[in-house]
Protein backbone atom coordinates (compact mmCIF):
# COMPACT_ATOMS: atom_id res chain seq x y z
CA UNK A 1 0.00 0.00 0.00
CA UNK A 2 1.13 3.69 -0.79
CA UNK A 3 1.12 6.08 1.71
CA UNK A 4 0.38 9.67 0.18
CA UNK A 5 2.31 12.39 2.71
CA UNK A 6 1.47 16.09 1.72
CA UNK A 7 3.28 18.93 3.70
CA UNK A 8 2.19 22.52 3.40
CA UNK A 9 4.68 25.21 3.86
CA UNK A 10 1.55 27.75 5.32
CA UNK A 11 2.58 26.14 8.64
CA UNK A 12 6.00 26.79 8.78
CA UNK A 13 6.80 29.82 10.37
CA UNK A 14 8.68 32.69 9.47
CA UNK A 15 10.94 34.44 12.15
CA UNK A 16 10.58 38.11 12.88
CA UNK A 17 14.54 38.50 10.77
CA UNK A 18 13.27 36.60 8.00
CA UNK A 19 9.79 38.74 7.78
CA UNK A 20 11.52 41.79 7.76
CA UNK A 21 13.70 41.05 4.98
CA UNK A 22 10.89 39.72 2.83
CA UNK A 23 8.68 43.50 3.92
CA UNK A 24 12.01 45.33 2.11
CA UNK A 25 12.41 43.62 -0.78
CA UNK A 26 8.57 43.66 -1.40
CA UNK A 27 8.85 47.76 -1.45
CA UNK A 28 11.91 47.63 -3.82
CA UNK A 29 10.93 48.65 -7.19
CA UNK A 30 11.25 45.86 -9.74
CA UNK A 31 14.58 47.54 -11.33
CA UNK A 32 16.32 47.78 -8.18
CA UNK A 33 16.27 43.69 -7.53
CA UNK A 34 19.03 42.46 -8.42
CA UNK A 35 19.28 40.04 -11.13
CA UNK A 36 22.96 39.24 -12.10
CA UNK A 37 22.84 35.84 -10.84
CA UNK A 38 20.72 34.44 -13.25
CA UNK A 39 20.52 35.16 -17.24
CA UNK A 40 17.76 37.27 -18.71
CA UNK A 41 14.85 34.95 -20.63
CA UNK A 42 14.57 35.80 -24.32
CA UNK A 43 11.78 35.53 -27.13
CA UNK A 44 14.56 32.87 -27.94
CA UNK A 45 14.04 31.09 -24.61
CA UNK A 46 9.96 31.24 -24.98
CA UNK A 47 10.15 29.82 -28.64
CA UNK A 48 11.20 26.71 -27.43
CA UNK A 49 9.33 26.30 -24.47
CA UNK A 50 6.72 23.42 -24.18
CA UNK A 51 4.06 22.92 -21.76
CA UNK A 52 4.40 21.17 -18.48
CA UNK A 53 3.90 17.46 -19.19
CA UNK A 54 2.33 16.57 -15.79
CA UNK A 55 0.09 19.35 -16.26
CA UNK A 56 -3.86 18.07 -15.85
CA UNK A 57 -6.92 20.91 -16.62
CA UNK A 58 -9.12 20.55 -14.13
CA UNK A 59 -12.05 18.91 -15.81
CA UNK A 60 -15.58 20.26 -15.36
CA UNK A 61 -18.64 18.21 -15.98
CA UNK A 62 -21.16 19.67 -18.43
CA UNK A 63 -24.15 18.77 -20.50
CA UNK A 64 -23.53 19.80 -24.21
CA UNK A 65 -25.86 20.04 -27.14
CA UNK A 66 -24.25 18.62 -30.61
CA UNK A 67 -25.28 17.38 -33.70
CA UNK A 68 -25.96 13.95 -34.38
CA UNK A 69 -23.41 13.62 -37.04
CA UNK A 70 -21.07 15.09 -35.48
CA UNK A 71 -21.24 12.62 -32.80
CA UNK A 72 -21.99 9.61 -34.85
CA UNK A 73 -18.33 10.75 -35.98
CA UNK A 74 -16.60 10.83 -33.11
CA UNK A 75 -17.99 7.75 -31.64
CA UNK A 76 -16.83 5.83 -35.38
CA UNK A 77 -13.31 6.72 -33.85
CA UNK A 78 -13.51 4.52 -31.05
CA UNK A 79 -13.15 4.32 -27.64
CA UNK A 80 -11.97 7.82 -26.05
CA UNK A 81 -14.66 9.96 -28.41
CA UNK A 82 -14.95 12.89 -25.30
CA UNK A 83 -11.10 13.06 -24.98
CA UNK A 84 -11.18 13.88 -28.64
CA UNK A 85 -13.74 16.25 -28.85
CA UNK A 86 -11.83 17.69 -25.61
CA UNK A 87 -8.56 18.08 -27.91
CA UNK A 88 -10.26 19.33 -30.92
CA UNK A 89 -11.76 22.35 -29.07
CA UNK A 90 -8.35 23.02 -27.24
CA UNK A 91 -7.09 23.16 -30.51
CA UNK A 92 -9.42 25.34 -32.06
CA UNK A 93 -9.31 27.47 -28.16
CA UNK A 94 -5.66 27.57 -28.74
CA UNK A 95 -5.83 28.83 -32.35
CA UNK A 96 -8.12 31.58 -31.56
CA UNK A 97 -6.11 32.59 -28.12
CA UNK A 98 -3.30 32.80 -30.55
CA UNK A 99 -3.88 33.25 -34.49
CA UNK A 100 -0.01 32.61 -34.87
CA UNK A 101 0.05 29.66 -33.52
CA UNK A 102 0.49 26.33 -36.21
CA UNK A 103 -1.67 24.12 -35.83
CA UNK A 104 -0.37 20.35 -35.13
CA UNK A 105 -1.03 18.12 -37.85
CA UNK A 106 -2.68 14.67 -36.45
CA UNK A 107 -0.99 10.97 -37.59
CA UNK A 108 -3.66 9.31 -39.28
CA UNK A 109 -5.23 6.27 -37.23
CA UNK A 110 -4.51 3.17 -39.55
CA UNK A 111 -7.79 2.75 -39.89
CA UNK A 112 -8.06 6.53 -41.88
CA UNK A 113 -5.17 4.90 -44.03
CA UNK A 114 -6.51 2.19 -44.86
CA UNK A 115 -10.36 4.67 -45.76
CA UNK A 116 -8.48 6.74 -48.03
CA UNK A 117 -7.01 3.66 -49.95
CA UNK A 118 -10.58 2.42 -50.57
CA UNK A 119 -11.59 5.75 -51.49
CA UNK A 120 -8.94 6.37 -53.62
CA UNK A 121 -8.96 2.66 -55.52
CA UNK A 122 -12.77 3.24 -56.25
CA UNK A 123 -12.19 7.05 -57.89
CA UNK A 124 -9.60 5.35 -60.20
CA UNK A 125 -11.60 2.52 -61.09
């Protein structure tokens, strides 16, 4: 069996020296702070920055109004049909939060593959 331990640092306590340094350097202004020990973060830096694998939305649970195609479509997919729906309006969410953004391109599920070989074999024939 796991044991789960969680600690909060609101109990510890600060002393009365330790207070009165943070009260000082919450007045200084934030170009008086200094900085040297660590390097500046550039555009450069934030370019290449990817989210926070661990990271979990909180999930909220909702009742939503779709078409029936639409979910006749996402239920073909398979198992997981809400997670998808999830990730396609992130995606479009994401794209509108930030029209710069590209947009990932999805591997096709071998089943799509193997859809757009029939498709393809009956246009030529």
């Amino acid at each position: 069996m796991t044991k789960i331990v969680r600690k909060s640092l609101s109990g510890s306590r600060l002393s009365a020296e330790r207070k009165r340094r943070l009260e000082k350097l919450s007045r200084l202004p934030d170009g008086e702070i200094d900085t040297s020990d660590f390097p500046e973060l550039t555009e450069k830096f934030w370019q290449n920055a990817v989210r926070n694998p661990f990271y979990r939305p909180v999930k909220q649970q909702l009742t939503l109004r779709l078409d029936a195609d639409i979910i006749a479509w996402l239920r073909r997919k398979g198992r997981g049909y809400q997670t998808q729906a999830n990730a396609l309006l992130r995606n479009a969410m994401l794209g509108d939060l930030n029209p710069n953004r590209q947009k990932r391109r999805e591997r096709p599920h071998s089943e799509n593959k193997r859809r757009d070989r029939i498709a393809q074999s009956r246009r030529i024939s």
